[in-house]
N, C-alpha and C. Protein backbone atom coordinates (compact mmCIF):
# COMPACT_ATOMS: atom_id res chain seq x y z
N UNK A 1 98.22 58.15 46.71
CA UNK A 1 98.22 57.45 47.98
C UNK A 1 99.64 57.46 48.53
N UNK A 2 99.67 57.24 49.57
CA UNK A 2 101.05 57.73 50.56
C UNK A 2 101.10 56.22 51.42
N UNK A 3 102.38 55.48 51.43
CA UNK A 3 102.09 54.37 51.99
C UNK A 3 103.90 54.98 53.06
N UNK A 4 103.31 54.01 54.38
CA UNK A 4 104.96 53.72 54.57
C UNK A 4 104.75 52.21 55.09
N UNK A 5 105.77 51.74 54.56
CA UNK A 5 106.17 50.33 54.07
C UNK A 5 107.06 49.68 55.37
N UNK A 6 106.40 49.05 56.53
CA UNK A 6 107.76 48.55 57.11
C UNK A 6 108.13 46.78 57.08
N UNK A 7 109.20 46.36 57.44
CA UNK A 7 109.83 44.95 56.89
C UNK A 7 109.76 44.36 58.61
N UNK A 8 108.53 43.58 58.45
CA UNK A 8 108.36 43.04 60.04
C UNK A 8 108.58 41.86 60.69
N UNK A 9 108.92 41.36 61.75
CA UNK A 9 108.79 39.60 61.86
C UNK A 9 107.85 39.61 62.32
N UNK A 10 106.84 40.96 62.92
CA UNK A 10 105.50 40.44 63.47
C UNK A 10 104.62 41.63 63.65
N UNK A 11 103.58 41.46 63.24
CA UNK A 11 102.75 42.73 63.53
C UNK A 11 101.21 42.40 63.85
N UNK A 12 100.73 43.58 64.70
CA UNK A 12 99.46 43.05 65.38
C UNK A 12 98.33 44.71 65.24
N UNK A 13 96.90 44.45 65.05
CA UNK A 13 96.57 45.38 64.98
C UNK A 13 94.92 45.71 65.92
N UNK A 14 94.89 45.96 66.62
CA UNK A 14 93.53 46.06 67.73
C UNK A 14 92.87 46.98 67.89
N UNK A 15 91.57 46.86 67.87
CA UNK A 15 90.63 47.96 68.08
C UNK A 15 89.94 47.01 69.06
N UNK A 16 89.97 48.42 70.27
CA UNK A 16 89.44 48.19 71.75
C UNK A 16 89.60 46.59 72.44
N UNK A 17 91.14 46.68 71.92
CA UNK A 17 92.08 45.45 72.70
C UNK A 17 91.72 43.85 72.15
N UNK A 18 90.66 44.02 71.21
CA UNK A 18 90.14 42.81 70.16
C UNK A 18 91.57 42.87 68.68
N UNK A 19 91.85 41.77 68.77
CA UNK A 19 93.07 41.56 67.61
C UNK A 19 91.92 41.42 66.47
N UNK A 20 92.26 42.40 65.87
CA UNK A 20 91.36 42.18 63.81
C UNK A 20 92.01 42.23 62.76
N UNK A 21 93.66 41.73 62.70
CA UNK A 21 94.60 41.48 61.80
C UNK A 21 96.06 41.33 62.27
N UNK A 22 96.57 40.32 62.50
CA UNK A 22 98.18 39.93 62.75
C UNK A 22 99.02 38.81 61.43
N UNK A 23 100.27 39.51 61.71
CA UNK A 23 100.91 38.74 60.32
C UNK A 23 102.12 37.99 61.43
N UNK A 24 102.57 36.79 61.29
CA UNK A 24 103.81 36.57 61.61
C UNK A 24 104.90 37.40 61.21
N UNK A 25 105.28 37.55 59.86
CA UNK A 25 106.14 37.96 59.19
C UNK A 25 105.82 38.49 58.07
N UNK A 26 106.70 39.45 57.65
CA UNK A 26 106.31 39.90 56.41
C UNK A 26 106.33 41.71 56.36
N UNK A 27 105.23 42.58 55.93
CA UNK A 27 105.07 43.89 55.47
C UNK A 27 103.93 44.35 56.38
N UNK A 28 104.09 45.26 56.95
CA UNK A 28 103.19 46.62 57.58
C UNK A 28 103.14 47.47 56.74
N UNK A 29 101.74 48.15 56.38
CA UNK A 29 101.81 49.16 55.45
C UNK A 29 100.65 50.07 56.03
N UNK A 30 101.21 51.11 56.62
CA UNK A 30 100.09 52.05 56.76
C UNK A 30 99.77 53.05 55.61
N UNK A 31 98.51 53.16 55.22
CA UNK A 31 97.93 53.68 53.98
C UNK A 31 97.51 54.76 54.34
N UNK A 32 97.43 56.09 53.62
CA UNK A 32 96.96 57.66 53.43
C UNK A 32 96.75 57.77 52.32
N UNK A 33 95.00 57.87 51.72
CA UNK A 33 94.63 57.88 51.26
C UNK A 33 93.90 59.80 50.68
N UNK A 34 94.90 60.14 49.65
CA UNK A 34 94.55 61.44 48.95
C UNK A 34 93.39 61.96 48.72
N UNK A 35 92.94 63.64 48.55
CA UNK A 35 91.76 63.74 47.83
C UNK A 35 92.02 63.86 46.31
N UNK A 36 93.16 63.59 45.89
CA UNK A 36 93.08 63.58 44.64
C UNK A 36 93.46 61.63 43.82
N UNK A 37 93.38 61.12 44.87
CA UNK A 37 93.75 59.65 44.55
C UNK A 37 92.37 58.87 44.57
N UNK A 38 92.50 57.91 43.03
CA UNK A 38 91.80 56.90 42.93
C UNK A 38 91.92 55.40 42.70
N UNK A 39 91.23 54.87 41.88
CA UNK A 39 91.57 53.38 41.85
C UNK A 39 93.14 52.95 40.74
N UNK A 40 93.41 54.00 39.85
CA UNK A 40 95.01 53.38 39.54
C UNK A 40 96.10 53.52 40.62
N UNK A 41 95.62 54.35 41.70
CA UNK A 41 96.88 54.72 42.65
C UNK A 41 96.52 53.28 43.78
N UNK A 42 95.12 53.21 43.97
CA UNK A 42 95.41 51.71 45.01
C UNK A 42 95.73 51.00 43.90
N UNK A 43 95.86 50.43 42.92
CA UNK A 43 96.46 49.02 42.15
C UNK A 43 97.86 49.25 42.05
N UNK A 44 98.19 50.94 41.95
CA UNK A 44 99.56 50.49 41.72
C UNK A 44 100.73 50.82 43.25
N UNK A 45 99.77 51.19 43.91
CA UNK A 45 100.41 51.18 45.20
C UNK A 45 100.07 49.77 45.95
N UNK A 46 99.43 48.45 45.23
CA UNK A 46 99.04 47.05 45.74
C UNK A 46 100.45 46.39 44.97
N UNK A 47 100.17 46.89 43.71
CA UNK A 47 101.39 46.09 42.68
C UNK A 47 102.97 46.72 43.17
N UNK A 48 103.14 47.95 43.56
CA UNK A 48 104.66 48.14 44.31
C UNK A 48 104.69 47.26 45.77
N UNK A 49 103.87 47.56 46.28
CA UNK A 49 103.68 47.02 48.03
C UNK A 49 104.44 45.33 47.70
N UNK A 50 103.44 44.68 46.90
CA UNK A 50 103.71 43.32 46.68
C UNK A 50 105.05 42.52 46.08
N UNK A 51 105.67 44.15 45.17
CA UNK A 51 106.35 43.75 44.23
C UNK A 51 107.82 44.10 45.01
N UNK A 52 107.99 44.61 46.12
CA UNK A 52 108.90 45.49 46.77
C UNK A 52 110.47 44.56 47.09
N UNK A 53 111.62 44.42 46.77
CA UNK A 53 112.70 43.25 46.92
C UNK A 53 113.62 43.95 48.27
N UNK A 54 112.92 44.10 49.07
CA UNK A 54 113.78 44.50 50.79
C UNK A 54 113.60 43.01 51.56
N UNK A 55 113.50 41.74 51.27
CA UNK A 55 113.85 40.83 52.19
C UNK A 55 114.82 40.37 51.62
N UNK A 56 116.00 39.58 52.47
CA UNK A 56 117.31 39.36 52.12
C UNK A 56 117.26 37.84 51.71
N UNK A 57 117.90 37.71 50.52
CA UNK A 57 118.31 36.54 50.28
C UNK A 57 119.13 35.72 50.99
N UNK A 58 119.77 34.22 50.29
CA UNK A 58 120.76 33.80 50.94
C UNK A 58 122.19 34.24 51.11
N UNK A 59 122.31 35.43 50.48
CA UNK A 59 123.60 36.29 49.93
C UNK A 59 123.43 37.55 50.86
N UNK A 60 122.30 37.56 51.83
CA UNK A 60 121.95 38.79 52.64
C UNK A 60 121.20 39.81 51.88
N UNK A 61 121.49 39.70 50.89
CA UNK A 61 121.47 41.31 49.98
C UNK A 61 119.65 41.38 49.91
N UNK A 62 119.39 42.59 49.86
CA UNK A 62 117.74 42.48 49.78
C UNK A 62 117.26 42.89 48.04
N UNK A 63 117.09 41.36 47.94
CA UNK A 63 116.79 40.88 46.42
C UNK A 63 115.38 40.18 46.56
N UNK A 64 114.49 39.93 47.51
CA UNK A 64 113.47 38.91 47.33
C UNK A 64 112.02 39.99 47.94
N UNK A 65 111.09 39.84 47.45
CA UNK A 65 109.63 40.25 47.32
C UNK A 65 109.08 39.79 48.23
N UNK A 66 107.90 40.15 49.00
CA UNK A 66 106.78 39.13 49.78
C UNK A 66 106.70 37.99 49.39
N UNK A 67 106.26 37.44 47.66
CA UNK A 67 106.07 36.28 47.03
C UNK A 67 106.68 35.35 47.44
N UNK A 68 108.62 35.51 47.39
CA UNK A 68 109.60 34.74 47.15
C UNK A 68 109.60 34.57 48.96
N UNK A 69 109.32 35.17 49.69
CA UNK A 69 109.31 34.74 51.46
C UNK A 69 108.41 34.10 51.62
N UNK A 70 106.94 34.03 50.40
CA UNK A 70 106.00 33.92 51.78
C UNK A 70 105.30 34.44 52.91
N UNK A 71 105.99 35.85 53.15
CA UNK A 71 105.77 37.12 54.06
C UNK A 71 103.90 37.13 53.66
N UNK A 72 103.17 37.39 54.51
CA UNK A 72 102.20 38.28 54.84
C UNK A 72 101.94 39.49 55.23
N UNK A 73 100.99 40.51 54.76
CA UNK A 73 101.18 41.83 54.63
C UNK A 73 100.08 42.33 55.45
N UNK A 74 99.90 43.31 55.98
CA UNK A 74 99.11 43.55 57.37
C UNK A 74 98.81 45.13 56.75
N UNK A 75 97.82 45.52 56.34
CA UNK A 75 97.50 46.85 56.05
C UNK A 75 96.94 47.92 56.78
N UNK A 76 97.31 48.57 57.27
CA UNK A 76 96.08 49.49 57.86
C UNK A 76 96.11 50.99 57.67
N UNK A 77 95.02 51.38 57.42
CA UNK A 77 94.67 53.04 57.04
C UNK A 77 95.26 53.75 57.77
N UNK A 78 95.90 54.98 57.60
CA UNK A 78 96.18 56.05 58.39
C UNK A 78 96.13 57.74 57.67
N UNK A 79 95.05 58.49 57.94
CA UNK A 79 94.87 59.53 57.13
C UNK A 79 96.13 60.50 57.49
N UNK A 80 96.33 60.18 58.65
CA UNK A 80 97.82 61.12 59.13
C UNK A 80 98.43 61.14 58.63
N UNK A 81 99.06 60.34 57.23
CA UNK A 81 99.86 60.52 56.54
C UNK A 81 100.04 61.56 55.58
N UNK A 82 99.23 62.34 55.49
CA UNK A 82 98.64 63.62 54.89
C UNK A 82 98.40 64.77 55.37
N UNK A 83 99.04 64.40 56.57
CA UNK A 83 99.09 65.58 57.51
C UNK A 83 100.36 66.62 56.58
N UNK A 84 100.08 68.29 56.77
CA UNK A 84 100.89 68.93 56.62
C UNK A 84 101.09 69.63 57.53
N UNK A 85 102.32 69.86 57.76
CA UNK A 85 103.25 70.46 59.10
C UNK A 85 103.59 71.90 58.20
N UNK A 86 103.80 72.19 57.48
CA UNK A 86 104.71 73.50 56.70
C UNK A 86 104.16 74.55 57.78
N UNK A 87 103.36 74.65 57.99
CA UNK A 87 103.02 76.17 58.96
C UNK A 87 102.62 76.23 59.96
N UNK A 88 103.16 76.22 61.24
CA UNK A 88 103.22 76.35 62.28
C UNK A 88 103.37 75.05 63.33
N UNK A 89 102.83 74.22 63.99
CA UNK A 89 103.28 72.85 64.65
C UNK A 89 101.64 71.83 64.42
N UNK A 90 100.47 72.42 63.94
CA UNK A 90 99.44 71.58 63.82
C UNK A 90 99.26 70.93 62.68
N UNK A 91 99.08 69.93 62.57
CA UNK A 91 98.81 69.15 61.05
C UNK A 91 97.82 69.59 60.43
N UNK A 92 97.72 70.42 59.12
CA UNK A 92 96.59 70.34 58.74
C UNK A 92 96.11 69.06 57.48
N UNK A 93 94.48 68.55 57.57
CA UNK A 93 94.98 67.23 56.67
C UNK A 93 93.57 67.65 55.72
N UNK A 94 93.75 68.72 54.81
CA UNK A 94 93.19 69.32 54.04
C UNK A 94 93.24 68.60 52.82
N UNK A 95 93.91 67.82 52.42
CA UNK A 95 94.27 66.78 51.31
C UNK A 95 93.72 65.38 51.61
N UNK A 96 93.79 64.93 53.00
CA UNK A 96 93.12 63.39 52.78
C UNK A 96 91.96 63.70 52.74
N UNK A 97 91.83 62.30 52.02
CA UNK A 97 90.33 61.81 51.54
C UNK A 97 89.72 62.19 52.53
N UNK A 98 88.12 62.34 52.49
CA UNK A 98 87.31 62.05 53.56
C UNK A 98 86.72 60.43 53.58
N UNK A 99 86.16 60.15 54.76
CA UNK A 99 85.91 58.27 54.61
C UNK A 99 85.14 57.93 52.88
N UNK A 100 83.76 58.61 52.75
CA UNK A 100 83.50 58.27 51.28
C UNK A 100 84.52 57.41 50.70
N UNK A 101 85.50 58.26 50.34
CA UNK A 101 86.47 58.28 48.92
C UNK A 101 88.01 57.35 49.38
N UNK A 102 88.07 57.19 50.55
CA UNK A 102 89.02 56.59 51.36
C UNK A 102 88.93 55.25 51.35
N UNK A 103 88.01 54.78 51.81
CA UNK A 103 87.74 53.20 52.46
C UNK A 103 87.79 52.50 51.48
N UNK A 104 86.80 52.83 49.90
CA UNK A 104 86.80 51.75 49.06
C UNK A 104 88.07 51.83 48.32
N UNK A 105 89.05 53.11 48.31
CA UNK A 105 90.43 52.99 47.69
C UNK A 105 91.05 51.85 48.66
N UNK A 106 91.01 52.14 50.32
CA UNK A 106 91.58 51.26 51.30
C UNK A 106 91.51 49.90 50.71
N UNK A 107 90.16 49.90 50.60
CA UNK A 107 89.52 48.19 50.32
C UNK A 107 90.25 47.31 49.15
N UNK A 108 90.20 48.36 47.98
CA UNK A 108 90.45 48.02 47.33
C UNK A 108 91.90 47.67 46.94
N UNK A 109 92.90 48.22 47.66
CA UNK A 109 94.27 47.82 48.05
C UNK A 109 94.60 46.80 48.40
N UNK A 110 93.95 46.44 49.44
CA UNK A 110 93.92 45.01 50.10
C UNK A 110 93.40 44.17 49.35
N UNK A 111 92.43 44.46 48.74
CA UNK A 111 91.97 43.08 47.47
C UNK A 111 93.07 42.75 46.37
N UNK A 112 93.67 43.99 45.78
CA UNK A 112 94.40 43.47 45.06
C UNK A 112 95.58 43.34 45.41
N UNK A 113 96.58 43.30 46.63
CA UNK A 113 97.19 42.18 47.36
C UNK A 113 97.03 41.07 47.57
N UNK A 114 95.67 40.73 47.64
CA UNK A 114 95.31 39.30 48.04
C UNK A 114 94.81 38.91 46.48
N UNK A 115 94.66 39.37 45.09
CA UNK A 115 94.19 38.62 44.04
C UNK A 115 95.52 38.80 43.28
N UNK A 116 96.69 38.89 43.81
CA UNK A 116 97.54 38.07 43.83
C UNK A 116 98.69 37.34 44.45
N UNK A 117 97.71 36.43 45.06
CA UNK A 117 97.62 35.38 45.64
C UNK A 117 98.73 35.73 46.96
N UNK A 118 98.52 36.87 47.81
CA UNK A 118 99.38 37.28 49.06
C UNK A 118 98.50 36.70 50.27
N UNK A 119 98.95 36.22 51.12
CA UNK A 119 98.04 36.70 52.24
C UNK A 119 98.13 37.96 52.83
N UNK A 120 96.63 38.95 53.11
CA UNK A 120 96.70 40.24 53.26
C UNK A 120 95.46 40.65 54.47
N UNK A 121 96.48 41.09 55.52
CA UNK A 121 95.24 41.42 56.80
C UNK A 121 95.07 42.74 56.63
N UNK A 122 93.70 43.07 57.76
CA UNK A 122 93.54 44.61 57.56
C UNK A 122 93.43 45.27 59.27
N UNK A 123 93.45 46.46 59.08
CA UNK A 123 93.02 46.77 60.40
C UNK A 123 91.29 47.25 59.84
N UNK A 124 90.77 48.31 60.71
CA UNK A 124 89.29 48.50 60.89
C UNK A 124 89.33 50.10 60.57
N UNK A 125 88.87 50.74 58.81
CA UNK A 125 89.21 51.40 58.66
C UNK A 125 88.75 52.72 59.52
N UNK A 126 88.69 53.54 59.88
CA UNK A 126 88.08 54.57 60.81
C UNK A 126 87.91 54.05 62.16
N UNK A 127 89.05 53.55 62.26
CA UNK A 127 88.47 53.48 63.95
C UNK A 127 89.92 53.95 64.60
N UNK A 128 89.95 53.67 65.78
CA UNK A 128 90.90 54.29 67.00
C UNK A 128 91.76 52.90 67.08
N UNK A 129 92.96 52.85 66.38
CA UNK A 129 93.37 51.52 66.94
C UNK A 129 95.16 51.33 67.29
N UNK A 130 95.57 50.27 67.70
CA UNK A 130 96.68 50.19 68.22
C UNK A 130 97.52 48.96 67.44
N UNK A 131 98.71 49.49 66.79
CA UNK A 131 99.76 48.89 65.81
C UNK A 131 100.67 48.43 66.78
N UNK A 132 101.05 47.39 66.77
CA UNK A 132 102.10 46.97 67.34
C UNK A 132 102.82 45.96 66.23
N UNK A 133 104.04 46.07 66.35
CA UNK A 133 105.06 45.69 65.54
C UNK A 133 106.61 45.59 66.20
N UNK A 134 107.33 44.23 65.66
CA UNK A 134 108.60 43.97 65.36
C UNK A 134 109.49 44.76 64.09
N UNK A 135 110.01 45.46 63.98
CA UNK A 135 110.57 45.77 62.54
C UNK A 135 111.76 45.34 62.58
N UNK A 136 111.91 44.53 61.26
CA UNK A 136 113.07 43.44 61.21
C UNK A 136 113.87 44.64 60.37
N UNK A 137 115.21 44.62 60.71
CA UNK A 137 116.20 45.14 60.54
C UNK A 137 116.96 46.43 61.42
N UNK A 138 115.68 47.91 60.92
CA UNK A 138 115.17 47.79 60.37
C UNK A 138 114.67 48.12 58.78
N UNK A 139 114.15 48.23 58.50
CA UNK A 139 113.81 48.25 57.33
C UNK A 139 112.24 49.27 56.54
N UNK A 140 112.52 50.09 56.48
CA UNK A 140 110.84 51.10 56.16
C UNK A 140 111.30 51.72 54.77
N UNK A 141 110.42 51.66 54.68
CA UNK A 141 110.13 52.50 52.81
C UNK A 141 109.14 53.71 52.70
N UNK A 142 109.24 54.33 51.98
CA UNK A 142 108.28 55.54 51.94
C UNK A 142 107.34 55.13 50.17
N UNK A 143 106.27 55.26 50.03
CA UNK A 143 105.37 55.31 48.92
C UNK A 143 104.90 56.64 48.67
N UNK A 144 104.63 56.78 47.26
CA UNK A 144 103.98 57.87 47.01
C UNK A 144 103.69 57.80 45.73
N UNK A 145 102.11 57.14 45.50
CA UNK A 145 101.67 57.02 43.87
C UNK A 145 102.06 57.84 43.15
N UNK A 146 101.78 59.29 44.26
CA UNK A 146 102.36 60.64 42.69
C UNK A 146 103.82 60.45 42.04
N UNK A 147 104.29 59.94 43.16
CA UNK A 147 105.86 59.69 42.49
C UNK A 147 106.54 58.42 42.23
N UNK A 148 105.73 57.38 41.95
CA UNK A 148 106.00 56.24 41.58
C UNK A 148 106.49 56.08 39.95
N UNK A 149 105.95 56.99 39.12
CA UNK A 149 106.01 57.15 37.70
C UNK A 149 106.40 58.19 37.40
C-alpha cells in the first residue's frame, strides 16, 4: 500500500458537494491500494499512519504522534497513487488493486486506526470526490508497505 501522509489543521472531503468526512486537525492520508497488497500491509500501514511523530512538541521539534495531539485522521482512497509515469506522459495503473481487493484493504485501514482508539474519517471509496485541506507547516510523508521493513 502507498500512502501520502499530510500534517493538517483542517481537512474536508465531498462527494457531489455533500461533506462525508472532515477532521479539525490532525492527518490526511490518501491511500493506493496494490495488486499485490493485503491485510498485513493495511495494519501496518494503520500502525505507521497512527504511530507517525511529525507534530511538534513544546520544544517545536516534531516528537509527538496523533495520540499525544489528539489529532484526527481523515482517510481517503486514491488508486492514482499507482499510477506509473516511466513511459511516455500517461499513467498506467496496471498495479492497483481493482475495487474487489481495494475497498476491504481501504476498510480495513480505517478500522484499525480507529481500534486504536483514534478518531478516523473516511471519504466514499470509488467515487469522484473533492479534498480540501489546510497543510500545517507544511508537512507530507510518503508510505510504502513494501518499504516499511
Amino acid at each position: 500500500m502507498r500512502a501520502v501522509v499530510q500534517r493538517v489543521s483542517r481537512a474536508e472531503v465531498r462527494v457531489g458537494g455533500e461533506s462525508v468526512g472532515r477532521i479539525d486537525g490532525g492527518l490526511l492520508v490518501l491511500v493506493g491500494v496494490g495488486i499485490d497488497d493485503g491485510e498485513a500491509d493495511a495494519v501496518a500501514l494503520a500502525q505507521k499512519v497512527a504511530g507517525l511523530r511529525i507534530f511538534r512538541d513544546e520544544a517545536g521539534e516534531m516528537n509527538l504522534d496523533a495520540r499525544a495531539t489528539g489529532g484526527a485522521i481523515l482517510v481517503v482512497s486514491q488508486f492514482t497513487l499507482h499510477g506509473d509515469v516511466r513511459k511516455g506522459r500517461r499513467p498506467s495503473f496496471i498495479t492497483a488493486a481493482r475495487p474487489e481487493q481495494a475497498s476491504p484493504l481501504y476498510e480495513r485501514v480505517l478500522a484499525e486506526i480507529r481500534r486504536m482508539g483514534l478518531v478516523a474519517e473516511g471519504g466514499r471509496f470509488g467515487a469522484t470526490m473533492q479534498v480540501e485541506l489546510v497543510n500545517d507547516g507544511p508537512v507530507t510523508v510518503l508510505l510504502d508497505t513494501k518499504r516499511l521493513f
